[in-house]
N, C-alpha and C. Protein backbone atom coordinates (compact mmCIF):
# COMPACT_ATOMS: atom_id res chain seq x y z
N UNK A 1 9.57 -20.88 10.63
CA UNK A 1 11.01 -20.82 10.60
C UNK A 1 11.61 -22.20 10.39
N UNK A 2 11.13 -23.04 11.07
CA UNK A 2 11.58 -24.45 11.02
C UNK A 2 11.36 -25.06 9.30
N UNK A 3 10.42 -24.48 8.62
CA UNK A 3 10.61 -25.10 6.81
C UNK A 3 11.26 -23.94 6.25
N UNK A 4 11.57 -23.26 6.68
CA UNK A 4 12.77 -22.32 6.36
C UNK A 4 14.20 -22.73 6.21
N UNK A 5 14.69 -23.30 7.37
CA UNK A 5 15.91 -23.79 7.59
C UNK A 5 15.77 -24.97 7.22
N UNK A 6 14.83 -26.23 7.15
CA UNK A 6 14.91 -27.62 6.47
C UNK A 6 14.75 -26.95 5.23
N UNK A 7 14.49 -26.30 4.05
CA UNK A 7 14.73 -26.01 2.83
C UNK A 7 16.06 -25.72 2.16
N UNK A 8 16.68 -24.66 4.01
CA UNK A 8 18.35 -24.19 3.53
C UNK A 8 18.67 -25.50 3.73
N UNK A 9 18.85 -26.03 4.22
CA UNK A 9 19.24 -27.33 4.32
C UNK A 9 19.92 -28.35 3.40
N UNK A 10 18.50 -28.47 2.80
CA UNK A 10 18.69 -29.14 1.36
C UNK A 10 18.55 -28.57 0.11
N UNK A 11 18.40 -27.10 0.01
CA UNK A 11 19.24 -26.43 -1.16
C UNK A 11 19.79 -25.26 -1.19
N UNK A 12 19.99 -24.83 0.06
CA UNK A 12 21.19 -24.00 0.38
C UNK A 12 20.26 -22.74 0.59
N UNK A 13 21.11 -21.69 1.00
CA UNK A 13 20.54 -20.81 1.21
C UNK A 13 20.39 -19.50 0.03
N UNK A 14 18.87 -18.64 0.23
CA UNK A 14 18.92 -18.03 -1.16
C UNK A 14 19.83 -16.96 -1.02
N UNK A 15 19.75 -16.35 -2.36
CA UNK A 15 20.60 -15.25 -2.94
C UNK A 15 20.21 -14.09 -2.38
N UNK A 16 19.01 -14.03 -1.81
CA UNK A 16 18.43 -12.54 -1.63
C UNK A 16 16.49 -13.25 -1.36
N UNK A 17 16.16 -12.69 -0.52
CA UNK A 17 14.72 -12.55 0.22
C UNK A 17 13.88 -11.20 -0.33
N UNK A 18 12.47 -11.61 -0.34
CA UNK A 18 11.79 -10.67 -0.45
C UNK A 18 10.80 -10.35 0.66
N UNK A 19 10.77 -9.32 0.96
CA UNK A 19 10.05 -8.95 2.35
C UNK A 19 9.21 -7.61 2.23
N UNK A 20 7.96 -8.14 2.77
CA UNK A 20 6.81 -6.95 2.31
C UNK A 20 6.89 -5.96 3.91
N UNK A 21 7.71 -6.19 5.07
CA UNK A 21 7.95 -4.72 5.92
C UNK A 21 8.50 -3.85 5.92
N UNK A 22 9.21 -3.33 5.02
CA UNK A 22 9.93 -2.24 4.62
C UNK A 22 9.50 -1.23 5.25
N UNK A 23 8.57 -0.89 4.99
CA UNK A 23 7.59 0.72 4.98
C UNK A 23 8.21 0.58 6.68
N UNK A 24 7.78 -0.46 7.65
CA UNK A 24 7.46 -0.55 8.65
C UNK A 24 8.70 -0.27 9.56
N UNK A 25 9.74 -0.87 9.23
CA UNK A 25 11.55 -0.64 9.58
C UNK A 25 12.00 0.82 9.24
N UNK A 26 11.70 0.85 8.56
CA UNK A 26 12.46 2.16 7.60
C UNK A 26 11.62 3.44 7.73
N UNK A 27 10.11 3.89 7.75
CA UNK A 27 9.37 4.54 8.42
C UNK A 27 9.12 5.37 7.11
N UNK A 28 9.33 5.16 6.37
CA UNK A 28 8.89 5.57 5.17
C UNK A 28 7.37 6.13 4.67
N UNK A 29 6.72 7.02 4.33
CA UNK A 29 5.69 7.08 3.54
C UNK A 29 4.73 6.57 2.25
N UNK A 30 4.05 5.72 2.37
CA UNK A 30 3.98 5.18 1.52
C UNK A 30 3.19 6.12 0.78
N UNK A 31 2.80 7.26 0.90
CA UNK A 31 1.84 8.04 0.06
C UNK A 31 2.58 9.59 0.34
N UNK A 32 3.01 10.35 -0.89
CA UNK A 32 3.36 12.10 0.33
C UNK A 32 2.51 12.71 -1.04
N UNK A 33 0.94 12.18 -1.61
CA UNK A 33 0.43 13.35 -2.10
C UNK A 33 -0.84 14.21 -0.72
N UNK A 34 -0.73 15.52 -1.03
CA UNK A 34 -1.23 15.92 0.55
C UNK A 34 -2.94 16.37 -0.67
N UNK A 35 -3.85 16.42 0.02
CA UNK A 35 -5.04 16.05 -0.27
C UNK A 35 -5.88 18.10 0.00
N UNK A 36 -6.19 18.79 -1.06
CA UNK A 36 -6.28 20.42 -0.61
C UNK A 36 -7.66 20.45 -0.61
N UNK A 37 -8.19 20.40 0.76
CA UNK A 37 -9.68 21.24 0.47
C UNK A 37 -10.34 21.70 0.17
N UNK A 38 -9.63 23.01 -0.43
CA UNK A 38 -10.59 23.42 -1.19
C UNK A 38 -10.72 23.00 -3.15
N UNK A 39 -9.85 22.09 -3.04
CA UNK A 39 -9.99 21.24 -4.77
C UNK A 39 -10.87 20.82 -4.65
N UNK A 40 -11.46 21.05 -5.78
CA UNK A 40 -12.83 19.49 -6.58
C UNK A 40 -12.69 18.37 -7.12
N UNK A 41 -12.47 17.82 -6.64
CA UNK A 41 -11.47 16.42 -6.97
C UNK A 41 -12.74 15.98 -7.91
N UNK A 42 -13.67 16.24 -8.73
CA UNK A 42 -14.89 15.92 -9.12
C UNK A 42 -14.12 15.64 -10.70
N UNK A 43 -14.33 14.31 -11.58
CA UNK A 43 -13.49 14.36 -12.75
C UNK A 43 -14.63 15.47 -13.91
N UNK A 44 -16.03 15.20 -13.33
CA UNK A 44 -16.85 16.26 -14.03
C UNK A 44 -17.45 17.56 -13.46
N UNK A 45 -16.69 18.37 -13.66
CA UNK A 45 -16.65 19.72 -13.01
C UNK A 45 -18.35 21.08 -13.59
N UNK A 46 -19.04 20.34 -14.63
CA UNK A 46 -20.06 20.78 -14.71
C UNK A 46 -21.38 19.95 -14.47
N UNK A 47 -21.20 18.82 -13.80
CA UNK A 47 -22.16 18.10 -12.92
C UNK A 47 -21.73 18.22 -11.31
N UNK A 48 -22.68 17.91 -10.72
CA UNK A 48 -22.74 18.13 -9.16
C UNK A 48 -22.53 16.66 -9.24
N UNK A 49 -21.98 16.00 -7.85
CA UNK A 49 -21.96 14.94 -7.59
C UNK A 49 -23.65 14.30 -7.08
N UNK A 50 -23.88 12.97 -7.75
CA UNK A 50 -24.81 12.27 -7.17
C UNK A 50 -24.90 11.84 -5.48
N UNK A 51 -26.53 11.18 -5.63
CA UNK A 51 -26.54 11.31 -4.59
C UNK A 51 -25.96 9.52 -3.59
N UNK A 52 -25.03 9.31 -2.72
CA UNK A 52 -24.47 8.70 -2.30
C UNK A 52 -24.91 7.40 -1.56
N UNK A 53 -24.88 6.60 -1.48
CA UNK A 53 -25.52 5.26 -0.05
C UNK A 53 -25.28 6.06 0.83
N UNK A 54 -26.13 6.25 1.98
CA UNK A 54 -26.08 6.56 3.48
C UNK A 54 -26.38 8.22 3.42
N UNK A 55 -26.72 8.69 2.48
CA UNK A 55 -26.69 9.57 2.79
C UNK A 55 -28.33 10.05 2.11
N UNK A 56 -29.13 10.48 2.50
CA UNK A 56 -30.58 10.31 2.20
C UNK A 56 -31.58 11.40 2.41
């Protein structure tokens, strides 16, 4: 805060701020696609999915 106000200081204060808490004040969603179970989210629908890390 303190090189905040020595900056307004000596060149005034800005026009407008940018601030990445929005979502957080405002309570907003940052995502509303809802995710359906029973879809195949698979982009190739005549291959089976491979087989994965961790899973063996």
């Amino acid at each position: 805060m303190a090189s905040f106000t020595t900056t307004a200081a000596q060149f005034g204060l800005p026009a407008s701020t940018l601030t990445d808490n929005g979502a957080i004040y405002t309570i907003h969603h940052l995502s509303s696609h809802i995710i359906d179970p029973d879809k195949n989210y698979w982009r190739n629908q005549n291959k089976n999915p491979g087989r994965w890390p961790g899973n063996l």
